[in-house]
Protein backbone atom coordinates (compact mmCIF):
# COMPACT_ATOMS: atom_id res chain seq x y z
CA UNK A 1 6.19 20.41 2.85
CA UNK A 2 9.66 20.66 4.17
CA UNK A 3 8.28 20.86 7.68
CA UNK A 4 6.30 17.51 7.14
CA UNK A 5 9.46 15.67 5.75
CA UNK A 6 11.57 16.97 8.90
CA UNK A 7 8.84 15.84 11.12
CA UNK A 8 9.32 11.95 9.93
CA UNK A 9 13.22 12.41 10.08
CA UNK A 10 13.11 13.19 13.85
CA UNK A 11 11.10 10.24 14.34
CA UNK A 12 13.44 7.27 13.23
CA UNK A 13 14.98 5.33 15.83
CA UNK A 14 18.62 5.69 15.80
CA UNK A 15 18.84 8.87 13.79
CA UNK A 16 21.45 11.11 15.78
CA UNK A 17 20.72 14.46 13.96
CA UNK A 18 18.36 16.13 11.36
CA UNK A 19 20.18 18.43 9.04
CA UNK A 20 18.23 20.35 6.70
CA UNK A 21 20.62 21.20 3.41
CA UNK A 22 19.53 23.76 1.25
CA UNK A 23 20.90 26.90 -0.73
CA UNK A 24 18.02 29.18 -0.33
CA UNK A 25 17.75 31.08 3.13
CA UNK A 26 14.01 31.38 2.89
CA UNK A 27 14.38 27.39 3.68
CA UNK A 28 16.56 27.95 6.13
CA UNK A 29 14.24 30.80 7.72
CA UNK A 30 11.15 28.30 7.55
CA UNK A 31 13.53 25.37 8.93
CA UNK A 32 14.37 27.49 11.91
CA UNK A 33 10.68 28.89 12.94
CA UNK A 34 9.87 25.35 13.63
CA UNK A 35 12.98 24.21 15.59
CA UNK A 36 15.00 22.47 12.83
CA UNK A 37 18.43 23.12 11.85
CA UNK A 38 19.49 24.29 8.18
CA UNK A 39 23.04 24.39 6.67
CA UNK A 40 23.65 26.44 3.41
CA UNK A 41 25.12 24.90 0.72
CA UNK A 42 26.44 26.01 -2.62
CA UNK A 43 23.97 26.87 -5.36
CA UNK A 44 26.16 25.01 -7.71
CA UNK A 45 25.07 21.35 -6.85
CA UNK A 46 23.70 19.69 -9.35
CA UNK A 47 22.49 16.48 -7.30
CA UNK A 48 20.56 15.86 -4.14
CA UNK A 49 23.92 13.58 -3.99
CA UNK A 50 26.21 16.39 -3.93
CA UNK A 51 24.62 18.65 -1.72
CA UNK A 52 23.99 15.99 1.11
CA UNK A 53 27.91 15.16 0.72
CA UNK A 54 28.66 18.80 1.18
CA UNK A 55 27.18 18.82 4.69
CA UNK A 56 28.28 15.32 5.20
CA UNK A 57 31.95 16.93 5.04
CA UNK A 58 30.95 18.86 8.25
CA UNK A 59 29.64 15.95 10.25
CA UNK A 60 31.37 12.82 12.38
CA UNK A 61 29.19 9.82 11.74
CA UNK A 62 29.17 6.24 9.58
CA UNK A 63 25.85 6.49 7.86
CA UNK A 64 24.16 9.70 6.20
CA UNK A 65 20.23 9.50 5.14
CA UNK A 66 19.75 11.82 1.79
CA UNK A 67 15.84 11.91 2.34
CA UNK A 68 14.51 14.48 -0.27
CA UNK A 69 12.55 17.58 0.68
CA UNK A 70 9.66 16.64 -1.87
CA UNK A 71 8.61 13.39 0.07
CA UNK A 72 6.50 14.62 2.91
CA UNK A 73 4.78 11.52 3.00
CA UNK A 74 7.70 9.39 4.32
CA UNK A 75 7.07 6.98 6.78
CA UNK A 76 10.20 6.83 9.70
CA UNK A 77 9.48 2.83 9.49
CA UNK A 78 10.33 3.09 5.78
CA UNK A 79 13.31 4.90 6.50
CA UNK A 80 14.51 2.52 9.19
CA UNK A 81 14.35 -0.81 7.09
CA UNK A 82 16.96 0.91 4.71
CA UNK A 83 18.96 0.41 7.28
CA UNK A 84 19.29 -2.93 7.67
CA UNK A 85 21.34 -4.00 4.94
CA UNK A 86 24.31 -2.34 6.43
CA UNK A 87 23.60 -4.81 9.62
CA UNK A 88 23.26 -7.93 7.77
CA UNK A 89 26.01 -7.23 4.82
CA UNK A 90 28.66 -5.58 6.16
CA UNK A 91 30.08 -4.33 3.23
CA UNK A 92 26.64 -2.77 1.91
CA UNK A 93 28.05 0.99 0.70
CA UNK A 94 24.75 2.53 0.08
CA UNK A 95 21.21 1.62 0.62
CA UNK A 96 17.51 2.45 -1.13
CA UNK A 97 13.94 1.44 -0.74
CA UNK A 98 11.09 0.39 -3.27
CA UNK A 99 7.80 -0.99 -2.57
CA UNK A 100 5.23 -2.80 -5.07
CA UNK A 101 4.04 -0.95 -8.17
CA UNK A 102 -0.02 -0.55 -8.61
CA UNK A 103 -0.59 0.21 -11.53
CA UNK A 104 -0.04 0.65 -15.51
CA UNK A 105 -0.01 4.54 -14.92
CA UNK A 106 2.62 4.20 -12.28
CA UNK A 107 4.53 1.99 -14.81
CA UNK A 108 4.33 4.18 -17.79
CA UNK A 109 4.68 7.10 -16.16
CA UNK A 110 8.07 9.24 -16.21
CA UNK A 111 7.58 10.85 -12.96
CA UNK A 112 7.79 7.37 -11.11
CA UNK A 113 10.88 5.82 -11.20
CA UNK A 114 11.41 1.83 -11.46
CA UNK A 115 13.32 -0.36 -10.49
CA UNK A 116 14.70 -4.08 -10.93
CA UNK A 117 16.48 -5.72 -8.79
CA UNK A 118 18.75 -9.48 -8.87
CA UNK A 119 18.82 -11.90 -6.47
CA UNK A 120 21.03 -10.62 -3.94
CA UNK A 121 18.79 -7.47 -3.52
CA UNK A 122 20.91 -5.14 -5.78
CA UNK A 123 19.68 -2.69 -8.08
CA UNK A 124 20.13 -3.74 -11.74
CA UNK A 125 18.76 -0.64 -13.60
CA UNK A 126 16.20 2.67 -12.24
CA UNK A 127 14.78 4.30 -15.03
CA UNK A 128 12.20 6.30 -15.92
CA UNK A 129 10.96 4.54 -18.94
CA UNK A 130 8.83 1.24 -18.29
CA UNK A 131 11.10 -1.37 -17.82
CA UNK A 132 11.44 -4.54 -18.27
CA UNK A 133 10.23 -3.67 -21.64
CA UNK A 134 7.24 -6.33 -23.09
CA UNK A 135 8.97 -7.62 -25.93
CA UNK A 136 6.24 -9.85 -26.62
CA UNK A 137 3.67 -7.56 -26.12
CA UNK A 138 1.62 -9.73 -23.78
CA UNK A 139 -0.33 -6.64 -22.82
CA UNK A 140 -0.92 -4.07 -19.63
CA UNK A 141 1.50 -4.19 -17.15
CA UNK A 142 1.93 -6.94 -14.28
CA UNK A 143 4.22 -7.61 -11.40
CA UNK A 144 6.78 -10.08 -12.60
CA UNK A 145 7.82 -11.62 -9.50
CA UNK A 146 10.85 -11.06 -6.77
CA UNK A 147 12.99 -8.53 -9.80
CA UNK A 148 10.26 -6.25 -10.29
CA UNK A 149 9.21 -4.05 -11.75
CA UNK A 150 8.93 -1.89 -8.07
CA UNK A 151 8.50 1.95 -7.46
CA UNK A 152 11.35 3.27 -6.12
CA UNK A 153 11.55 5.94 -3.08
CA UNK A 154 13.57 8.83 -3.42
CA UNK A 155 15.79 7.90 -0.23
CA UNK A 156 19.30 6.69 -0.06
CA UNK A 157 21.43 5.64 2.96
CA UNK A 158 25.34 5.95 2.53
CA UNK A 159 28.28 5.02 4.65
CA UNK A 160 29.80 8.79 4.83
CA UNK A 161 33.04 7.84 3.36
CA UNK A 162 32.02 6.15 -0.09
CA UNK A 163 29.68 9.42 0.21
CA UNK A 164 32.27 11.76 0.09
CA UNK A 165 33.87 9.44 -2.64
CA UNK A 166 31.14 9.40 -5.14
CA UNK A 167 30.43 13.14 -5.01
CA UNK A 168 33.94 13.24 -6.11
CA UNK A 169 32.97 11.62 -9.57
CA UNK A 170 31.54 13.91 -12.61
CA UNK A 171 27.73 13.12 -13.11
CA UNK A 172 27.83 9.65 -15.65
CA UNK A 173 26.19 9.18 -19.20
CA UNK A 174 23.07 7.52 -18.06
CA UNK A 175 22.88 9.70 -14.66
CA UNK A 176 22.46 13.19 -17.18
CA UNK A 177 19.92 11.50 -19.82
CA UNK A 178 17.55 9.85 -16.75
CA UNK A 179 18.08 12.51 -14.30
CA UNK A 180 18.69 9.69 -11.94
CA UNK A 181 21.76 10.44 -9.80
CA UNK A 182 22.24 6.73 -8.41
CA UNK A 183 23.03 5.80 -11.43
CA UNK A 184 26.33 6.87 -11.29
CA UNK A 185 26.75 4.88 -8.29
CA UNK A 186 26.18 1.97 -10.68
CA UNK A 187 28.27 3.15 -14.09
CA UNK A 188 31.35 2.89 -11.28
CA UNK A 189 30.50 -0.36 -10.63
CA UNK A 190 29.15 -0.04 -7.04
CA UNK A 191 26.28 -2.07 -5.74
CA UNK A 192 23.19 -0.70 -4.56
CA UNK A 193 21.24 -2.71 -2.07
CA UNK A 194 17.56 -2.24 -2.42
CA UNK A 195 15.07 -2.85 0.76
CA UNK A 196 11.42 -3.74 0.05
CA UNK A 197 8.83 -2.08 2.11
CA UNK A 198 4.83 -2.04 1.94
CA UNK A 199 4.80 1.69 2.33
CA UNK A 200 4.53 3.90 -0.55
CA UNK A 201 5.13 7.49 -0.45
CA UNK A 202 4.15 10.09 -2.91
CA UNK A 203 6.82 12.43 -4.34
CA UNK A 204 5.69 16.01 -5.35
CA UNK A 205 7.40 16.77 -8.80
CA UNK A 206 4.39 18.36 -10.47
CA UNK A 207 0.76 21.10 -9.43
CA UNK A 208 -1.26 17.50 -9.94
CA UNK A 209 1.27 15.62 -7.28
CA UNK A 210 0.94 18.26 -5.07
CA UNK A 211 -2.76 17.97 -5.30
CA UNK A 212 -2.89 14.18 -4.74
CA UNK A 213 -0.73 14.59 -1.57
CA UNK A 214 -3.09 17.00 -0.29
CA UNK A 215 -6.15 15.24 -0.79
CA UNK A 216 -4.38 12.32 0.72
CA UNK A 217 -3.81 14.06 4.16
CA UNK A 218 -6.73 15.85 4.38
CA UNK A 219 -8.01 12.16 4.46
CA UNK A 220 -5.27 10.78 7.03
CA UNK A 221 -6.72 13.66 9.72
């Protein structure tokens, strides 16, 4: 899985380097046997947030990509459009990506995370619980036009310094009871520009994602 994840990194246009962070050297072993470069980190981490600022401590550049090691189903074009809003608003600090939600399972399902979004293209709330919530109870879940609700990708862009900045801050009320780490991003009152793309990618957090994600690539050959 790892190796499929690293393969899409090395593909996006303008990435300089692909750093694989981990604190287990069995990653690092399988990182190495196909080319890639590893960098241990400390087992303490308690965010994919964290970790990537650890190595981002280590590095000289103005953007670092946290793309998870449970998406190996990325696509580099996906990666590239989060990009973009540091081009077109300067001050962007940090970057995501979401595309369309399909269905009432998605929706009501914890392992997919939503997200709404305002009129600028900054997150409002990501959660884990269906949101907006029906208060009318109008029935199964719809699209509700340009806010959402939209899946959200597990990738986040960051200029290196606010980086280093937010991994500075404790983990935030609403980050520990979603187990959503851009949240505290948000309790701090940062914005958090989210980038609509039509591809979706499949996270592995469970045996039956892992089982989708095969069946989808055996397809795909």
């Amino acid at each position: 899985m790892v190796r499929h994840v690293w393969e899409a990194a090395v593909k996006v246009r303008g990435a300089s380097e692909v750093v694989v962070a981990t604190d287990d050297a069995r990653i690092i072993e399988a990182v190495e046997s196909f080319g890639g470069r590893g960098m241990m980190t400390s087992p303490d981490h308690e965010s994919g947030t964290d970790r990537i600022a650890e190595v981002a401590r280590r590095l000289k550049t103005d953007l670092v990509v946290n793309l998870q090691g449970d998406e190996p189903m990325m696509n580099p074009r996906a990666i590239e459009r989060a990009f973009e809003p540091f081009r077109s608003r300067p001050k962007t600090v940090m970057s995501t990506i979401c595309t369309p939600l399909e269905s009432e399972a998605d929706f009501t399902s914890p392992n997919v995370v939503k997200v709404i979004i305002d009129r600028n293209g900054d997150a409002i709330y990501f959660s884990r619980a269906p949101i907006p919530h029906d208060r009318d109870g109008l029935g199964s879940f719809k699209p509700r036009g340009a806010a959402g609700p939209f899946k959200h990708i597990g990738l986040y862009v960051y200029r290196r310094d606010f980086l280093l900045e937010i991994s500075k801050l404790k983990p935030s009320e609403l980050e520990k009871t979603e187990k959503l780490e851009q949240l505290r991003v948000m309790e701090n009152g940062h914005k958090i520009q989210v980038v609509r793309v039509r591809w979706d990618s499949t996270g592995v957090d469970t045996p039956g994602d892992l089982k989708r994600v095969e069946k989808i690539m055996r397809r795909k050959r």
